[in-house]
N, C-alpha and C. Protein backbone atom coordinates (compact mmCIF):
# COMPACT_ATOMS: atom_id res chain seq x y z
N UNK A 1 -18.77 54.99 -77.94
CA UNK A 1 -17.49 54.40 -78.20
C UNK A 1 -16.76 54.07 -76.90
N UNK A 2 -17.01 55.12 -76.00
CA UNK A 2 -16.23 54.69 -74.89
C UNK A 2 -16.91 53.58 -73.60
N UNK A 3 -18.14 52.80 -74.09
CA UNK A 3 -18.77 51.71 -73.41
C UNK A 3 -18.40 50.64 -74.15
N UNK A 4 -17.96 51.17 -75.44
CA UNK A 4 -17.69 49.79 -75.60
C UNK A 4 -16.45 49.68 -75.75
N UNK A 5 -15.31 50.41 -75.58
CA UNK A 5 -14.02 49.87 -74.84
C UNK A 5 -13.99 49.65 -73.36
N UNK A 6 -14.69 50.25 -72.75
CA UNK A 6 -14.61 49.52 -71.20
C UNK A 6 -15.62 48.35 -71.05
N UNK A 7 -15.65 48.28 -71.92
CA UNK A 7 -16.85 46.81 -72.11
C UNK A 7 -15.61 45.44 -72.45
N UNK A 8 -15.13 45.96 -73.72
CA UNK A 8 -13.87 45.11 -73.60
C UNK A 8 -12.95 44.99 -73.06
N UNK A 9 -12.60 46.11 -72.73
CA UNK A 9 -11.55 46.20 -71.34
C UNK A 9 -11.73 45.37 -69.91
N UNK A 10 -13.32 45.38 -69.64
CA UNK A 10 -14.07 45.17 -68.76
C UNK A 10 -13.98 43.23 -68.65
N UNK A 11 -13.98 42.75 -70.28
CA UNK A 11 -14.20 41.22 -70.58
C UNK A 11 -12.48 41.03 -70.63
N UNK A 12 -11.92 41.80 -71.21
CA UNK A 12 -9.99 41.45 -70.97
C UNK A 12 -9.63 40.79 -69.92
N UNK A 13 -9.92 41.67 -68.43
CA UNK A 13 -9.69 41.90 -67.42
C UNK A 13 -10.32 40.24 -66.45
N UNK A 14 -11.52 40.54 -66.85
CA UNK A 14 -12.33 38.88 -66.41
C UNK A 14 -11.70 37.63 -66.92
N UNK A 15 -11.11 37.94 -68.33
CA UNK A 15 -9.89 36.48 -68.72
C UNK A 15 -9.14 36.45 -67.90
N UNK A 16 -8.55 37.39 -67.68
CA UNK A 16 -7.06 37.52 -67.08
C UNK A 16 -7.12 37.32 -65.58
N UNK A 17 -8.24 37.24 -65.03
CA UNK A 17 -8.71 37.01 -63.43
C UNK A 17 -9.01 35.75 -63.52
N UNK A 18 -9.56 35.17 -64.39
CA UNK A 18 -10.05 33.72 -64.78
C UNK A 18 -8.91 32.95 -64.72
N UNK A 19 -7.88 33.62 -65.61
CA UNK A 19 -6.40 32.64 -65.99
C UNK A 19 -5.67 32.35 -64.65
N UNK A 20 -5.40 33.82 -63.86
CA UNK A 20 -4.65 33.85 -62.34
C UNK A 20 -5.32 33.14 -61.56
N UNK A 21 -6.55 32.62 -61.32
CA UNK A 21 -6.90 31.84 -60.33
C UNK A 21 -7.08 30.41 -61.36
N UNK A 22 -6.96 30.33 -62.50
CA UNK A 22 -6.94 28.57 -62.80
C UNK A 22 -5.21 28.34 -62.55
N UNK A 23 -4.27 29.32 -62.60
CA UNK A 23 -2.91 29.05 -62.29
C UNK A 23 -3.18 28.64 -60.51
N UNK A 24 -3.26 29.17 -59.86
CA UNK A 24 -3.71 29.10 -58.51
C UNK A 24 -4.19 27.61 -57.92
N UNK A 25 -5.00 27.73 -58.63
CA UNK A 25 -5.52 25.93 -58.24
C UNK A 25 -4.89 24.83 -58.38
N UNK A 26 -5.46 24.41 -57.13
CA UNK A 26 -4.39 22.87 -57.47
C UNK A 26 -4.26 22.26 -58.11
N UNK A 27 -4.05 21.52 -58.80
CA UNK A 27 -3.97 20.15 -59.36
C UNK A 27 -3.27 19.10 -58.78
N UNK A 28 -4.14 17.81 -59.15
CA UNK A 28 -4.04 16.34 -58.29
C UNK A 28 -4.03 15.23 -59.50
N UNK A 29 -2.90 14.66 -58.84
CA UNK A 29 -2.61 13.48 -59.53
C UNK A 29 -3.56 11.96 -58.94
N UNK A 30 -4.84 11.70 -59.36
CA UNK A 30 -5.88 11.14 -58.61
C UNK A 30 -5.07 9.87 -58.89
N UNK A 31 -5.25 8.54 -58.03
CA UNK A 31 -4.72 7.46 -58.45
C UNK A 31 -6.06 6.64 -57.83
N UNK A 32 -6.03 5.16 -58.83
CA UNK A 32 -6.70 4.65 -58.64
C UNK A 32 -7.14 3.88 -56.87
N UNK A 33 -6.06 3.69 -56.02
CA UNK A 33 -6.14 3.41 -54.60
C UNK A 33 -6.60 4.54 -53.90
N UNK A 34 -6.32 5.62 -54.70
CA UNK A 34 -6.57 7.20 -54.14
C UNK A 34 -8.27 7.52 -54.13
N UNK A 35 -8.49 6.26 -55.35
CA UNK A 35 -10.58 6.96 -55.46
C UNK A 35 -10.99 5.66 -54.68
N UNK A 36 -10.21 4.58 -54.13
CA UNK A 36 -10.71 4.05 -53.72
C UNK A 36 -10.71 4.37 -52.10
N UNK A 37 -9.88 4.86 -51.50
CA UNK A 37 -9.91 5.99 -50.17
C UNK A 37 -10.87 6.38 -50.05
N UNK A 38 -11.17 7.48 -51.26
CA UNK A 38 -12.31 8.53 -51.15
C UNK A 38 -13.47 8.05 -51.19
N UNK A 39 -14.05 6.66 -51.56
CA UNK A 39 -15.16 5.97 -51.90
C UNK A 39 -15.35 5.28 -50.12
N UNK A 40 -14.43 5.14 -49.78
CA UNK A 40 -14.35 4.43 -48.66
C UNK A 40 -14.63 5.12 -47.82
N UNK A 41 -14.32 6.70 -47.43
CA UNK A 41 -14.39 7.50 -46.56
C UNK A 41 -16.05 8.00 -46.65
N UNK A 42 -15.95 8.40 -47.55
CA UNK A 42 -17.85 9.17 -48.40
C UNK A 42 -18.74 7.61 -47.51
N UNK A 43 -18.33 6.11 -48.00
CA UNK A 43 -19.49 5.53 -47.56
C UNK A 43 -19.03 5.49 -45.91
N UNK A 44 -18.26 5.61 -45.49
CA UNK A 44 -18.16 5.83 -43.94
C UNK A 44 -19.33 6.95 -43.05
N UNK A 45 -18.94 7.93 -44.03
CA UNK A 45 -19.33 8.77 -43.63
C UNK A 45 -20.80 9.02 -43.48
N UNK A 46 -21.40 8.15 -44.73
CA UNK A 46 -22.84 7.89 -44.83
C UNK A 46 -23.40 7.11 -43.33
N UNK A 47 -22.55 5.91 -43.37
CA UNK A 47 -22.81 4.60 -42.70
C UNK A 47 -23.08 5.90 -41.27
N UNK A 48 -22.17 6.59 -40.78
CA UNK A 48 -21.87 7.23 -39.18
C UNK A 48 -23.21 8.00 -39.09
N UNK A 49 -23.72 9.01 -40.30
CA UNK A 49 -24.69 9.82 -40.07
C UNK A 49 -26.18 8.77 -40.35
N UNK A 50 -26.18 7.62 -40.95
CA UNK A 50 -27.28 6.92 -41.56
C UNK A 50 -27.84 7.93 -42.21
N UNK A 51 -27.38 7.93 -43.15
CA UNK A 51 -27.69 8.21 -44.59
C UNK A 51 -27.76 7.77 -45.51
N UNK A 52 -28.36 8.21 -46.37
CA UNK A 52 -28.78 7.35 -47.66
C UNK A 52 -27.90 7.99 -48.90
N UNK A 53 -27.40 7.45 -49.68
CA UNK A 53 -26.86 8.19 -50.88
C UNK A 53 -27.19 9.44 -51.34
N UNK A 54 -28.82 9.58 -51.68
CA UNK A 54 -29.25 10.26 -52.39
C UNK A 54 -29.30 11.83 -50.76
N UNK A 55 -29.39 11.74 -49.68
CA UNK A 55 -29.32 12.23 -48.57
C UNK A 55 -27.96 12.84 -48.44
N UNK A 56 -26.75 12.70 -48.71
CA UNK A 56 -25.35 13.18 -48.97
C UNK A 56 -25.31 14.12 -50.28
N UNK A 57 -26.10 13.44 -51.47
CA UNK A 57 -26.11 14.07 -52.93
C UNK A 57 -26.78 15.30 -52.36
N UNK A 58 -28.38 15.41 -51.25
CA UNK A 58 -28.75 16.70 -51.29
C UNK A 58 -27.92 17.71 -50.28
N UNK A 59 -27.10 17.13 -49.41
CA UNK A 59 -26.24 18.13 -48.18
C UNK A 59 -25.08 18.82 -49.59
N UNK A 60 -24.82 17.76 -50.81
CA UNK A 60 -23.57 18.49 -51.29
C UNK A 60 -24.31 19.05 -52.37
N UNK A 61 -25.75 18.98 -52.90
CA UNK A 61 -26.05 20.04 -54.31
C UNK A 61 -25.35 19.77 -55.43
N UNK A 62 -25.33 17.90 -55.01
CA UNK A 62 -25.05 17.05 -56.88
C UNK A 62 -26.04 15.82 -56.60
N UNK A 63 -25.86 15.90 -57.73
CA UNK A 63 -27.07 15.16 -57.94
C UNK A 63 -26.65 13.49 -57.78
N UNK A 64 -27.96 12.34 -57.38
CA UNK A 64 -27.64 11.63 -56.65
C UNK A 64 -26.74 10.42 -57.76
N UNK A 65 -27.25 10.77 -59.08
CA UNK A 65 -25.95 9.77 -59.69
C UNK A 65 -24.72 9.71 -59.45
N UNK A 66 -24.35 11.36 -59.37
CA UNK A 66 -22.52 11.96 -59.82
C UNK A 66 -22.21 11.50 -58.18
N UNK A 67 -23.37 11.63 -57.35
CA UNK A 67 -22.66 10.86 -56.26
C UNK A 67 -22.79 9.42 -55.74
N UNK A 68 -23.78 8.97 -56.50
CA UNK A 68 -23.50 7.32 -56.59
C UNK A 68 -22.30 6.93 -56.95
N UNK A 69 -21.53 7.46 -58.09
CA UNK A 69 -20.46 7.16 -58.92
C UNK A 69 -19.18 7.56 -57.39
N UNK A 70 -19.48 8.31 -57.13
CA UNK A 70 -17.94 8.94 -56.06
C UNK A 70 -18.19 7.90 -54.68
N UNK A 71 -19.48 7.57 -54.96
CA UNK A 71 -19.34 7.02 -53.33
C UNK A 71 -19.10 5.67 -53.44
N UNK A 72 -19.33 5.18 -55.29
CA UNK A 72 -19.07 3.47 -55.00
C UNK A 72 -17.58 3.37 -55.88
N UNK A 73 -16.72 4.79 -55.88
CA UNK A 73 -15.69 4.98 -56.49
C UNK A 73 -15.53 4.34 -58.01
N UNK A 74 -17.10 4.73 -58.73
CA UNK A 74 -16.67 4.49 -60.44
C UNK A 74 -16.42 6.30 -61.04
N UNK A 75 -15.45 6.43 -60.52
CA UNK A 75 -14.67 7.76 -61.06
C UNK A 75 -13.00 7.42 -61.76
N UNK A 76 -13.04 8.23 -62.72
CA UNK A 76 -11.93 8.36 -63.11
C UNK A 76 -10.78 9.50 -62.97
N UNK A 77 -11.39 10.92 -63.28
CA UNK A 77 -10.92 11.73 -62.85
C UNK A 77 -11.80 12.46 -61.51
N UNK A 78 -11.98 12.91 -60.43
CA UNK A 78 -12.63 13.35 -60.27
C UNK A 78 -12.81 15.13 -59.96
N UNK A 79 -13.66 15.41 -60.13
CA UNK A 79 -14.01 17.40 -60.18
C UNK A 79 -13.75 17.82 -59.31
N UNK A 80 -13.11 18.73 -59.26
CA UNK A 80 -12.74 19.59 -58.07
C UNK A 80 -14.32 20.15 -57.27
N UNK A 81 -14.79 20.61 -58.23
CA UNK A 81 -16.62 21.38 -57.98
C UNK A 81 -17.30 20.40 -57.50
N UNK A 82 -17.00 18.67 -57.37
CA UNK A 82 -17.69 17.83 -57.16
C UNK A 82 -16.98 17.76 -55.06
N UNK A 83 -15.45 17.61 -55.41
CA UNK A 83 -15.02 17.45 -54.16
C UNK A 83 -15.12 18.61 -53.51
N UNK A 84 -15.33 19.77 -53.88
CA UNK A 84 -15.64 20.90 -53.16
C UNK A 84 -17.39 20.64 -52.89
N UNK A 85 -17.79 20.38 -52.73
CA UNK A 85 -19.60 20.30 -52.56
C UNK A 85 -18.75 18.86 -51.16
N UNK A 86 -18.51 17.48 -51.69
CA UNK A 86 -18.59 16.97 -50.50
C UNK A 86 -17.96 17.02 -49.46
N UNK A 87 -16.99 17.73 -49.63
CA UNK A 87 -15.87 18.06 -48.40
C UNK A 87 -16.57 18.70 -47.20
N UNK A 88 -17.70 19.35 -46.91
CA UNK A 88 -17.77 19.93 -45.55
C UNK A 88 -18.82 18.84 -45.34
N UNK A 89 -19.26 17.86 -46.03
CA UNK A 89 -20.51 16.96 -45.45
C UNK A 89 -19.53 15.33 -45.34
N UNK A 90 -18.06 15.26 -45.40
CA UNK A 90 -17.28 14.25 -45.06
C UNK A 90 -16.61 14.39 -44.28
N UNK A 91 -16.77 13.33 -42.85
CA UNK A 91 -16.09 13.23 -42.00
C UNK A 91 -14.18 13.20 -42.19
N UNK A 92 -13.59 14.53 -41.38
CA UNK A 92 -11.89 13.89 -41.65
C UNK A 92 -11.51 12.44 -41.68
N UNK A 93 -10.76 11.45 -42.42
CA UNK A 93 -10.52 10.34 -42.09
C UNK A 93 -9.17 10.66 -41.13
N UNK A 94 -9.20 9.88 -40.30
CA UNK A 94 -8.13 9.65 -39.54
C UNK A 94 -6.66 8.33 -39.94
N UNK A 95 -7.36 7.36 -40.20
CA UNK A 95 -6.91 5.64 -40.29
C UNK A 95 -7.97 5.24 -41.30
N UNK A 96 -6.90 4.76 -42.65
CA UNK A 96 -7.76 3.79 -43.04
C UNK A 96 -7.09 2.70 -44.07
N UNK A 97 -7.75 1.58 -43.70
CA UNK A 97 -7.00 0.18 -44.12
C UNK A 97 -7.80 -0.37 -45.68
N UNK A 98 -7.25 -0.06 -46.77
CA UNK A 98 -7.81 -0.64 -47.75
C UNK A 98 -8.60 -2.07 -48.11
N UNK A 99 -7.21 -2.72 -47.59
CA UNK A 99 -7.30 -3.89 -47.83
C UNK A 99 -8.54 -4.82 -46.94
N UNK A 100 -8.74 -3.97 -45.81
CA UNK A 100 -10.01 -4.81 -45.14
C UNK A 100 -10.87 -4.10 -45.06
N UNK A 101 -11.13 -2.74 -45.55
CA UNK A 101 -11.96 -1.50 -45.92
C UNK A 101 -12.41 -0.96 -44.63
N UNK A 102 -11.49 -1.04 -43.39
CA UNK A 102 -11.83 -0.12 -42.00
C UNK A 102 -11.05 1.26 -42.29
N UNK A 103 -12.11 2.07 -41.90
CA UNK A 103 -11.85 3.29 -41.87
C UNK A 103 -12.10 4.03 -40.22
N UNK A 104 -10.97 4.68 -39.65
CA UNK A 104 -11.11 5.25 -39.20
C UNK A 104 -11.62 6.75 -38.96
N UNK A 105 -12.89 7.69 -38.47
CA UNK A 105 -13.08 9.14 -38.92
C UNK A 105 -13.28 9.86 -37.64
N UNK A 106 -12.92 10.76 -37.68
CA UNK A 106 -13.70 11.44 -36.47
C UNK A 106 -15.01 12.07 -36.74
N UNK A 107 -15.86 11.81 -36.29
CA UNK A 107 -17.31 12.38 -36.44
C UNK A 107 -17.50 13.97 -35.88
N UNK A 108 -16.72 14.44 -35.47
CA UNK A 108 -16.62 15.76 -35.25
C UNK A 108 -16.21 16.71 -36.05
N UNK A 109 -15.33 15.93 -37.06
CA UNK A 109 -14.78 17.42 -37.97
C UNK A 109 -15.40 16.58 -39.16
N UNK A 110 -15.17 17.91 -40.62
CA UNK A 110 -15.26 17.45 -41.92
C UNK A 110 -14.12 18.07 -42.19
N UNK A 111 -14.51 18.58 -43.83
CA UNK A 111 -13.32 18.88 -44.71
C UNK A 111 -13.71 20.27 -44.85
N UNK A 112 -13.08 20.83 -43.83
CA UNK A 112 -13.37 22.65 -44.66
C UNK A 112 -12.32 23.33 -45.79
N UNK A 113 -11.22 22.29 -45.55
CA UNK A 113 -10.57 22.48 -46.98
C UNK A 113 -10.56 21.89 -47.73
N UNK A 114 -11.22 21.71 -48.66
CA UNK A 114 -11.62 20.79 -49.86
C UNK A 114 -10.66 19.81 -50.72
N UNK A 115 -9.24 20.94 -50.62
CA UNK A 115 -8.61 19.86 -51.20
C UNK A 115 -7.44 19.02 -50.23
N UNK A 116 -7.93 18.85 -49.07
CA UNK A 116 -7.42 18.33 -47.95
C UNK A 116 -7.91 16.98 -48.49
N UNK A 117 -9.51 16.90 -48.93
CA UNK A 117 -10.15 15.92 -49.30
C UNK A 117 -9.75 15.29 -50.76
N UNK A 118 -9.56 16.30 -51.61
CA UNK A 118 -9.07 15.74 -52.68
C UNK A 118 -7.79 14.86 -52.65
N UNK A 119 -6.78 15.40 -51.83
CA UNK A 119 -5.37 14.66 -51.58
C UNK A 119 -5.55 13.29 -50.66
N UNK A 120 -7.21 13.25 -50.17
CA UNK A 120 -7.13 11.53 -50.02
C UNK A 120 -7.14 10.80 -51.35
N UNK A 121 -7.43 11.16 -52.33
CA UNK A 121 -7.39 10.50 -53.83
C UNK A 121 -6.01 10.38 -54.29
N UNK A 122 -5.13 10.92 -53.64
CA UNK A 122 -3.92 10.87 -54.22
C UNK A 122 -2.97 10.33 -53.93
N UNK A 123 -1.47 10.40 -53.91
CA UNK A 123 -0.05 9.97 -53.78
C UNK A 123 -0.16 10.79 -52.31
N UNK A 124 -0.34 12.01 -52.51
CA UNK A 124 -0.07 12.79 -51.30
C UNK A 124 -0.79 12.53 -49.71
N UNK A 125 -1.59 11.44 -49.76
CA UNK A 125 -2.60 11.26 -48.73
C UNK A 125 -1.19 10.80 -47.56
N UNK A 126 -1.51 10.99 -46.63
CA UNK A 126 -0.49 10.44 -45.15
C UNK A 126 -1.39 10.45 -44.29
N UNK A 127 -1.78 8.86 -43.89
CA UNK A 127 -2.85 8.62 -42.90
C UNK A 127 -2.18 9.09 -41.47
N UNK A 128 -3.29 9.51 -40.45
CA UNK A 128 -2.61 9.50 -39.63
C UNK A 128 -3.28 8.39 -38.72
N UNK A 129 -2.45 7.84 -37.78
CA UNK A 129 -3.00 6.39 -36.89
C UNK A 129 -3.41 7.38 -35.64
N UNK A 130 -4.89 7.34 -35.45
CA UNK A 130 -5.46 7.67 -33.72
C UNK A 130 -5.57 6.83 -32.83
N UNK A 131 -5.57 6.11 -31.72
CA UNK A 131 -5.91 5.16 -31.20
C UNK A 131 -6.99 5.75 -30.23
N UNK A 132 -8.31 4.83 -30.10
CA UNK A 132 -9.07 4.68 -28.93
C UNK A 132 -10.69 5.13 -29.95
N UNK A 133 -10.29 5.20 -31.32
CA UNK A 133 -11.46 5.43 -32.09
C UNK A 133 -11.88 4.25 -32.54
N UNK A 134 -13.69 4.67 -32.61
CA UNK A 134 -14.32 3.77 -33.11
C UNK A 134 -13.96 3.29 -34.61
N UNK A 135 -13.66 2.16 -34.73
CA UNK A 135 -13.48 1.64 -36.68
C UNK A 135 -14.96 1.44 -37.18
N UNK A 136 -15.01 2.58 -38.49
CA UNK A 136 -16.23 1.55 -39.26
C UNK A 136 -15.94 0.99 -40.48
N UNK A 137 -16.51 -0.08 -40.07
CA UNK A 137 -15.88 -1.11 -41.41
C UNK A 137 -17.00 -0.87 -42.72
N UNK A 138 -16.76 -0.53 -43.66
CA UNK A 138 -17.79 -0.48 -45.08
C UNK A 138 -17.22 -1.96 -45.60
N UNK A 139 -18.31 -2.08 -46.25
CA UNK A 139 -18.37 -3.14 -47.10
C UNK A 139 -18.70 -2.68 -48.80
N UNK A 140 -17.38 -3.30 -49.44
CA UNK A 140 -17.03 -2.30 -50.82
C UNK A 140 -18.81 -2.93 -51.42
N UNK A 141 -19.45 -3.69 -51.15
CA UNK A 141 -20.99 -4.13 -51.61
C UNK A 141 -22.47 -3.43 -51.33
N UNK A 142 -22.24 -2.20 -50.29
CA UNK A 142 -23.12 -1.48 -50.21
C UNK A 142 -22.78 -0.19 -50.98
């Protein structure tokens, strides 16, 4: 009798740890200019290391569709578990211009905070301008 109240006690306790860290987490208001950032940055980031799609899908441990979809930005919402996998294999963006699809990155850092990366999808993104960096321009066709 008494294994199986600390058994339930045991599964109580795991909700209630479950609930405090889904309160915890962020949430992001993704906008559509916001997945187009993130599509822009991911193929930057490819283009700098020469990489191949499916070569990014294996550094982040998704598979190479779910990251076909993020890298040619056919996302709607996107996963936190998805932007947590590509965030340490994406270059920080520094500068980046939608409208002619130059992106500025530094090739030295990534995203060790994941949702540093997620808030390029969002309202909350604030580029910052570097000068004396290389621009790589993607082309929204590769």
């Amino acid at each position: 009798m008494t294994n199986t109240t600390n058994s339930s006690d045991t599964r109580q306790e795991a909700t209630l740890v479950e609930a405090a860290v889904s309160l915890w987490e962020p949430k992001f208001n993704y906008t559509e200019q916001g997945i187009k950032r993130l599509s822009l940055v991911l193929q930057a980031t490819i283009k700098y290391n020469n990489w191949s799609e499916r070569e990014m899908a294996r550094r982040a441990g998704i598979s190479p569709g779910t990251a076909n979809r993020y890298i040619k930005g056919r996302v709607c919402e996107p996963q936190d578990k998805i932007i947590k996998a590509l965030a340490p294999h994406t270059h920080r963006v520094l500068r980046i211009d939608i409208k002619s699809h130059v992106v500025d990155i530094d090739p030295d850092t990534t995203y060790s905070d994941w949702t540093q990366l997620a808030k390029l999808a969002t309202d909350e993104f604030i580029p910052h301008d570097s000068a004396g960096l290389e621009s790589y321009s993607v082309s929204r066709d590769h």
